[in-house]
Protein backbone atom coordinates (compact mmCIF):
# COMPACT_ATOMS: atom_id res chain seq x y z
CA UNK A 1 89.41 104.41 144.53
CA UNK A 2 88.32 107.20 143.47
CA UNK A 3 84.31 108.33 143.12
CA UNK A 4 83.34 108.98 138.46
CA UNK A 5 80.33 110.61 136.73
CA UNK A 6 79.23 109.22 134.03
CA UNK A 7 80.58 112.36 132.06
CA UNK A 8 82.92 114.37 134.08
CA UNK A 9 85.36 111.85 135.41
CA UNK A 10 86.46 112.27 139.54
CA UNK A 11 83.40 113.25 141.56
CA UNK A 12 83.57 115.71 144.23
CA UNK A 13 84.05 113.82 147.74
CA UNK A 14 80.98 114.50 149.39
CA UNK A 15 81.47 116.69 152.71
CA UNK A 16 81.01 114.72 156.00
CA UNK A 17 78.34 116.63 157.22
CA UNK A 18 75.45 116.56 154.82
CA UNK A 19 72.39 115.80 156.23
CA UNK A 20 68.91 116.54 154.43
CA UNK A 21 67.65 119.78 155.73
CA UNK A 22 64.27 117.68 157.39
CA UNK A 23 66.71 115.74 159.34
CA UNK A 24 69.01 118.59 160.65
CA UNK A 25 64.96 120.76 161.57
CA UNK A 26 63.73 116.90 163.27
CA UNK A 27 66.96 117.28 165.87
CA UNK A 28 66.98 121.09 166.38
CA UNK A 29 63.35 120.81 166.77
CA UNK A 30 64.05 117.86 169.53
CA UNK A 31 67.05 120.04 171.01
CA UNK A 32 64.74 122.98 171.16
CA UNK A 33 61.96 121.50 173.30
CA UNK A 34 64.75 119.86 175.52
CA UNK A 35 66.45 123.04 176.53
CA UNK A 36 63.23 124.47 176.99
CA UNK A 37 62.12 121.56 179.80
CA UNK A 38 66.23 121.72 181.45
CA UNK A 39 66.23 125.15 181.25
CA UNK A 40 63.18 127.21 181.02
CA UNK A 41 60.86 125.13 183.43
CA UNK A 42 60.91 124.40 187.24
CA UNK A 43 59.77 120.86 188.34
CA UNK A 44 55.94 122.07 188.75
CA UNK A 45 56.05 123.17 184.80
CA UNK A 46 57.85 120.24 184.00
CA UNK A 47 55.37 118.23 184.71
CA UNK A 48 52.29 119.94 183.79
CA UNK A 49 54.27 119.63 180.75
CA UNK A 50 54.81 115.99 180.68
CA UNK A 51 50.78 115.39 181.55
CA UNK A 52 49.80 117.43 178.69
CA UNK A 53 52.28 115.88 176.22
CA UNK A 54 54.02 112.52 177.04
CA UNK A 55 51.74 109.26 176.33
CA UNK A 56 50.60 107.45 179.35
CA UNK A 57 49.13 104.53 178.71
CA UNK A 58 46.61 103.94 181.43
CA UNK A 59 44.98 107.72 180.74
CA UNK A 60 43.94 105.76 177.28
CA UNK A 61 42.39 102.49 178.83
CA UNK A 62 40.50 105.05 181.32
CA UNK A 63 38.92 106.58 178.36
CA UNK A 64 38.06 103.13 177.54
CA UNK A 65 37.42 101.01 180.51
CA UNK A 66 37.34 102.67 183.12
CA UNK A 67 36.68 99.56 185.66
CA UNK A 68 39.85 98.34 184.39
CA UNK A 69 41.79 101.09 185.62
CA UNK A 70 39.39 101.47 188.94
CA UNK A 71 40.71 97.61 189.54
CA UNK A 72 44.41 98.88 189.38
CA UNK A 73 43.91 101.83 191.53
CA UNK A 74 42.27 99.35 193.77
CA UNK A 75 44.92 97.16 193.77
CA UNK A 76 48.27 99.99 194.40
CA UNK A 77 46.28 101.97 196.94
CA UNK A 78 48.97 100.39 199.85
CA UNK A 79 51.82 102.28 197.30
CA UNK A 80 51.45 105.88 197.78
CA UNK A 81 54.38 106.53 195.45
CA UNK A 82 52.88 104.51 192.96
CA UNK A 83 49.06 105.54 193.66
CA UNK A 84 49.80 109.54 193.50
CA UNK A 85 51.74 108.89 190.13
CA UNK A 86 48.39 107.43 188.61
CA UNK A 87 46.15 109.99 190.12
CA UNK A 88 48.69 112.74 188.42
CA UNK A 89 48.64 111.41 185.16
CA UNK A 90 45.14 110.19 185.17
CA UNK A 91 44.14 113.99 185.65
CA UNK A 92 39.89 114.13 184.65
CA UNK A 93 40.68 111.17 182.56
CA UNK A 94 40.85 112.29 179.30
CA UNK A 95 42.28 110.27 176.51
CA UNK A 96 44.91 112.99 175.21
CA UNK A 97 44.60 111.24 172.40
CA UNK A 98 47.87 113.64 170.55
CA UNK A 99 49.91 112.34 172.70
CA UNK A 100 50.46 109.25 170.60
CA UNK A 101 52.80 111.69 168.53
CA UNK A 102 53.83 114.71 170.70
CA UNK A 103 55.55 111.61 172.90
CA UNK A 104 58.33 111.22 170.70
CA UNK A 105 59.45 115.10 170.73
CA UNK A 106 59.91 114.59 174.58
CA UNK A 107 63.63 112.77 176.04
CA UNK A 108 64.43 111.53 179.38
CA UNK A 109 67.42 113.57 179.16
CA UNK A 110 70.84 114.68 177.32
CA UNK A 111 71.81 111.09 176.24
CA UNK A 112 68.68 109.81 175.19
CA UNK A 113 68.03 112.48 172.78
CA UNK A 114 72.39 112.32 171.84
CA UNK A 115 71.54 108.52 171.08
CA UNK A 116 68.06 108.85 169.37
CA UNK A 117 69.57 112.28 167.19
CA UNK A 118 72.67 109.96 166.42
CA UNK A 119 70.71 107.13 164.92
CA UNK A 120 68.52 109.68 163.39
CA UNK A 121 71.57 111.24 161.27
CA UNK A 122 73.12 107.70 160.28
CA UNK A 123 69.64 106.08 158.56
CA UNK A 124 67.37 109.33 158.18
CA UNK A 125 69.57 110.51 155.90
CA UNK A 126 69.53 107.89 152.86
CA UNK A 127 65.52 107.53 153.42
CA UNK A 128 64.80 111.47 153.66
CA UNK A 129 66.40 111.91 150.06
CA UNK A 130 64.90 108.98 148.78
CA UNK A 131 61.13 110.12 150.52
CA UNK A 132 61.13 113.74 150.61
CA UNK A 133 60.24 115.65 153.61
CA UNK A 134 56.89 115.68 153.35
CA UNK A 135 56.93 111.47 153.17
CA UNK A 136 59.49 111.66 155.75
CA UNK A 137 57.57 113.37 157.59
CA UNK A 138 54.42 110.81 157.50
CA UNK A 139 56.65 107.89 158.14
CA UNK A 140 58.00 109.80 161.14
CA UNK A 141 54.96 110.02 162.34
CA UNK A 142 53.23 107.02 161.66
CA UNK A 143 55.97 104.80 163.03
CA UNK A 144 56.11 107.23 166.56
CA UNK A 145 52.48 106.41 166.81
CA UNK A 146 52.40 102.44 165.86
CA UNK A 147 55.53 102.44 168.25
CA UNK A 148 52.74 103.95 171.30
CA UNK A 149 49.86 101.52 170.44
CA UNK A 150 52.54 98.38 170.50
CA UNK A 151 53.77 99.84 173.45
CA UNK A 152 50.08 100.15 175.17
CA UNK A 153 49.36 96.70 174.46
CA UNK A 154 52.13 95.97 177.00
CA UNK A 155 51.36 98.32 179.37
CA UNK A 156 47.27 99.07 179.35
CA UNK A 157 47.32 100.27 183.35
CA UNK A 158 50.91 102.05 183.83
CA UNK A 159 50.74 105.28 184.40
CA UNK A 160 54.65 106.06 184.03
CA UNK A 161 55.09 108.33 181.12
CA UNK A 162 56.81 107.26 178.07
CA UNK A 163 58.84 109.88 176.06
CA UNK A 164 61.18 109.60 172.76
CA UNK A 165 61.71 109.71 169.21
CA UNK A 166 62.92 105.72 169.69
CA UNK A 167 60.07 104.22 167.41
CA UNK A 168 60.22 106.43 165.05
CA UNK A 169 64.15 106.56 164.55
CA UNK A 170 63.56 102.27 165.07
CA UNK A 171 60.70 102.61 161.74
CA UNK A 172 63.16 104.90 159.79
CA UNK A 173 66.22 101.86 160.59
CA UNK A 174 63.32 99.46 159.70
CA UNK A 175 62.58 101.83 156.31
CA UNK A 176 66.49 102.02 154.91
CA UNK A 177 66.89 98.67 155.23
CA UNK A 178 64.27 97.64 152.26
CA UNK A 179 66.92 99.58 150.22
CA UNK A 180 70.39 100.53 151.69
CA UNK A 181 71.67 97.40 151.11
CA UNK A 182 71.09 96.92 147.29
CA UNK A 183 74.17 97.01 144.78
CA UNK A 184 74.98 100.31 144.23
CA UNK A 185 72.48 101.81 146.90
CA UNK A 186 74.18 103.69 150.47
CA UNK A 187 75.10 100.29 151.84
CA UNK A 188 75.49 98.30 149.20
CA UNK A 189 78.27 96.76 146.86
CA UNK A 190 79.68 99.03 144.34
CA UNK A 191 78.93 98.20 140.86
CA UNK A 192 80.64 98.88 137.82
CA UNK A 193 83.75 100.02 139.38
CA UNK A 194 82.49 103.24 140.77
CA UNK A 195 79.31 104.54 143.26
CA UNK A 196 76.15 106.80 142.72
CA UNK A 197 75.66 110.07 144.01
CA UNK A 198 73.70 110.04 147.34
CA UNK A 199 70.71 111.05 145.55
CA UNK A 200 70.50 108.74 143.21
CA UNK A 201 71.60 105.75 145.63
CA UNK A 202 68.72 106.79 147.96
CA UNK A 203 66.34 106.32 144.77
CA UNK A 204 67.59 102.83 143.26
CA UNK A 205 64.61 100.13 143.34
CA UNK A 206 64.12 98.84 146.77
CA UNK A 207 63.89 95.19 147.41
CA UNK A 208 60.22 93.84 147.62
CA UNK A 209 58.60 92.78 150.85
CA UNK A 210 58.49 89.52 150.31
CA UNK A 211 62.02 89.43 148.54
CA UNK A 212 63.19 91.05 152.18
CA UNK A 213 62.06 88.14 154.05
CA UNK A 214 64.59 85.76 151.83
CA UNK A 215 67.72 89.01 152.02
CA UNK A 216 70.60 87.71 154.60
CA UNK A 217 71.78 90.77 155.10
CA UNK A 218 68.09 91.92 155.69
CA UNK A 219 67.98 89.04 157.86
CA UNK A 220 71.48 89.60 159.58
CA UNK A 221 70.56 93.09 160.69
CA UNK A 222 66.66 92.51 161.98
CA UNK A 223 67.96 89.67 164.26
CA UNK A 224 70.94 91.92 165.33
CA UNK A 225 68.67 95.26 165.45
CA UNK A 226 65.86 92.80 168.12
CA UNK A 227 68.76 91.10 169.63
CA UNK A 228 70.39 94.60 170.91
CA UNK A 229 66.67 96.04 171.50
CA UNK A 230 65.30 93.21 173.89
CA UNK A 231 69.17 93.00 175.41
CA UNK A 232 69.04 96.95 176.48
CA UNK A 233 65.26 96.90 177.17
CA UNK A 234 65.72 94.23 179.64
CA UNK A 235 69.04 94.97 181.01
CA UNK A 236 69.93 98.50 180.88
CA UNK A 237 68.15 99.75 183.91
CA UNK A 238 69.53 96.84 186.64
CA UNK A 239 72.86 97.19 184.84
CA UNK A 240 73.27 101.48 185.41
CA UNK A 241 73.04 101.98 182.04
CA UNK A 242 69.99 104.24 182.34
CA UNK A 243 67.69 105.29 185.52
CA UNK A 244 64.69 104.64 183.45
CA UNK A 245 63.49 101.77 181.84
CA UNK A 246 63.70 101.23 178.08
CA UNK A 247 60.84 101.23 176.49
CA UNK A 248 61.81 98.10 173.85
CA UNK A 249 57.97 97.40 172.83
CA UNK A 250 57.30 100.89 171.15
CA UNK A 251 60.99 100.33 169.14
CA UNK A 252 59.82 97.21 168.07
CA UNK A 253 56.35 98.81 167.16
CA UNK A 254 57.86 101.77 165.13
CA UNK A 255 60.57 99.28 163.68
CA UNK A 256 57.75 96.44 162.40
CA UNK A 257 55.57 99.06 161.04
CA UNK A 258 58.07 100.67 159.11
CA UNK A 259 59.28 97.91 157.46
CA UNK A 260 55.63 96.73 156.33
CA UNK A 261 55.20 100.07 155.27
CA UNK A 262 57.27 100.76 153.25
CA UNK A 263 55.67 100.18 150.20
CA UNK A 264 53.08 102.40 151.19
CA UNK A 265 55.27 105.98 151.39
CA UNK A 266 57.54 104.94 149.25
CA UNK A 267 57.96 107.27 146.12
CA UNK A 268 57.43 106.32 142.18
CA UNK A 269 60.67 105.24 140.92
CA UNK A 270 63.26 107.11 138.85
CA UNK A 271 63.24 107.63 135.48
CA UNK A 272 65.04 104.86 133.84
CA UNK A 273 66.56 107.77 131.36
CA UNK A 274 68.04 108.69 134.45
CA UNK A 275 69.18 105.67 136.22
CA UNK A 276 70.58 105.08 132.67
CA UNK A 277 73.18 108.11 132.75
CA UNK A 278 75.22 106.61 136.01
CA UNK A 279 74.82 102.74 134.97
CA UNK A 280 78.03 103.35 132.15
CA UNK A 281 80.54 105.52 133.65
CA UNK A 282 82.57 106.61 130.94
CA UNK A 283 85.99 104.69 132.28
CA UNK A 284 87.33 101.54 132.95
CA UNK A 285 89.23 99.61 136.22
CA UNK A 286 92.49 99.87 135.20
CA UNK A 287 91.57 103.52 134.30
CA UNK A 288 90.62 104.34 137.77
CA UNK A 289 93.52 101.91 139.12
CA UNK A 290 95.99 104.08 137.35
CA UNK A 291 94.18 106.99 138.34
């Protein structure tokens, strides 16, 4: 079938790589810091560039109670391994309190950043046109650092640091889904025999958030999305999948808050004079049957 205007009959297929320019700078920017840790840095810079940037829990109960973390350094000092890893980290105990953002420009290595830049490109694309990159931007970051403080809640003593753009990528999933799936929107049913443009299916009216609660397919992919989260966090590492262990609390962090947020970032809606122009397309089934 092929894609209409409302006034100029076929529509140019759109080429397969067409990302929004804030998503294509995100990943270089992530690729960029990468090759600069593989590449540029030996072990020693490494990680004095870790301490300085990845988000380690335990450095931000010191800041605030400090017996608390004097109890767990108590309690390891017969683990060595363990005990010099918190006494890294924990440095003059200062909160670092950036670090609940510059984590998530930081990977584990080649695949995590492949996986996180992959899911990135599939649902950053339809909310960056429909957001803007400045919005994008904010959600980006907002959802990176509610992914941290879930995580921390988990994890208030561990001094193992966490890195990745997972809770953000997870809140931009959690964004789309308020509006992908909507009739004529990126995921959605076609209506009236043809589709929108990308732009204007990234800007149709996004369901509600109580409406979203009651959407099956809403529904269908939150269960799947935690289902496939809590089955990798828990399993990934003791099945070889990964040396490290996933951190699943900071996607689920970054993934609640930016479906509850939503409403918050999201944009005024279109004109209705323009909505208007695509809701008619000037032809008719058996017209594009034939055609």
């Amino acid at each position: 079938m092929n894609d209409f205007t409302p006034e100029r009959g076929p529509r140019r297929r759109e080429p397969v790589f067409n990302m929004p320019g804030v998503i294509v700078a995100i990943i270089a920017v992530l690729v960029l810091i990468h090759v600069w840790r593989e590449y540029m840095l030996d072990v020693t810079g490494d990680g004095e560039f870790l301490r300085r940037f990845a988000f380690v829990p335990g450095r931000l109960t010191a800041a605030l109670n400090i017996d608390a973390v004097a109890a767990y350094l108590t309690s390891i000092a017969r683990q060595p391994d363990q005990l010099n890893i918190a006494r890294y980290f924990l440095e003059d105990g200062s909160a670092q309190p950036w670090t609940l953002l510059t984590y998530s420009g930081l990977h584990g290595d080649w695949l995590h950043l492949g996986v996180n830049s992959l899911w990135l490109a599939a649902f950053g694309g339809p909310v960056a046109r429909r957001f803007g990159w400045f919005r994008f931007l904010a959600l980006f970051a907002v959802t990176a650092i509610a992914g941290a403080l879930f995580y921390y809640l988990f994890h208030r003593v561990d001094f193992v640091p966490m890195v990745g753009a997972s809770a953000a990528v997870s809140g931009i999933m959690a964004a789309a889904i308020r509006f992908v799936f909507q009739p004529g929107g990126p995921l959605g049913p076609a209506i009236y025999g043809g589709s929108y443009p990308p732009e204007i299916a990234a800007r149709l009216p996004a369901v509600s958030l109580v409406a979203a609660f009651r959407d099956r397919r809403v529904i269908q992919f939150t269960l799947t999305w935690f289902a496939i989260n809590f089955i990798f966090g828990f399993a990934a590492a003791p099945l070889g999948i990964t040396a490290s262990a996933i951190a699943w609390e900071a996607h689920a962090g970054g993934f609640i808050a930016g479906f509850l947020i939503f409403g918050l970032i999201d944009p005024p809606p279109l004109n209705p004079s323009v909505l208007s122009k695509w809701q008619y397309p000037q032809f008719t089934p058996d017209e594009d049957n034939r055609a």
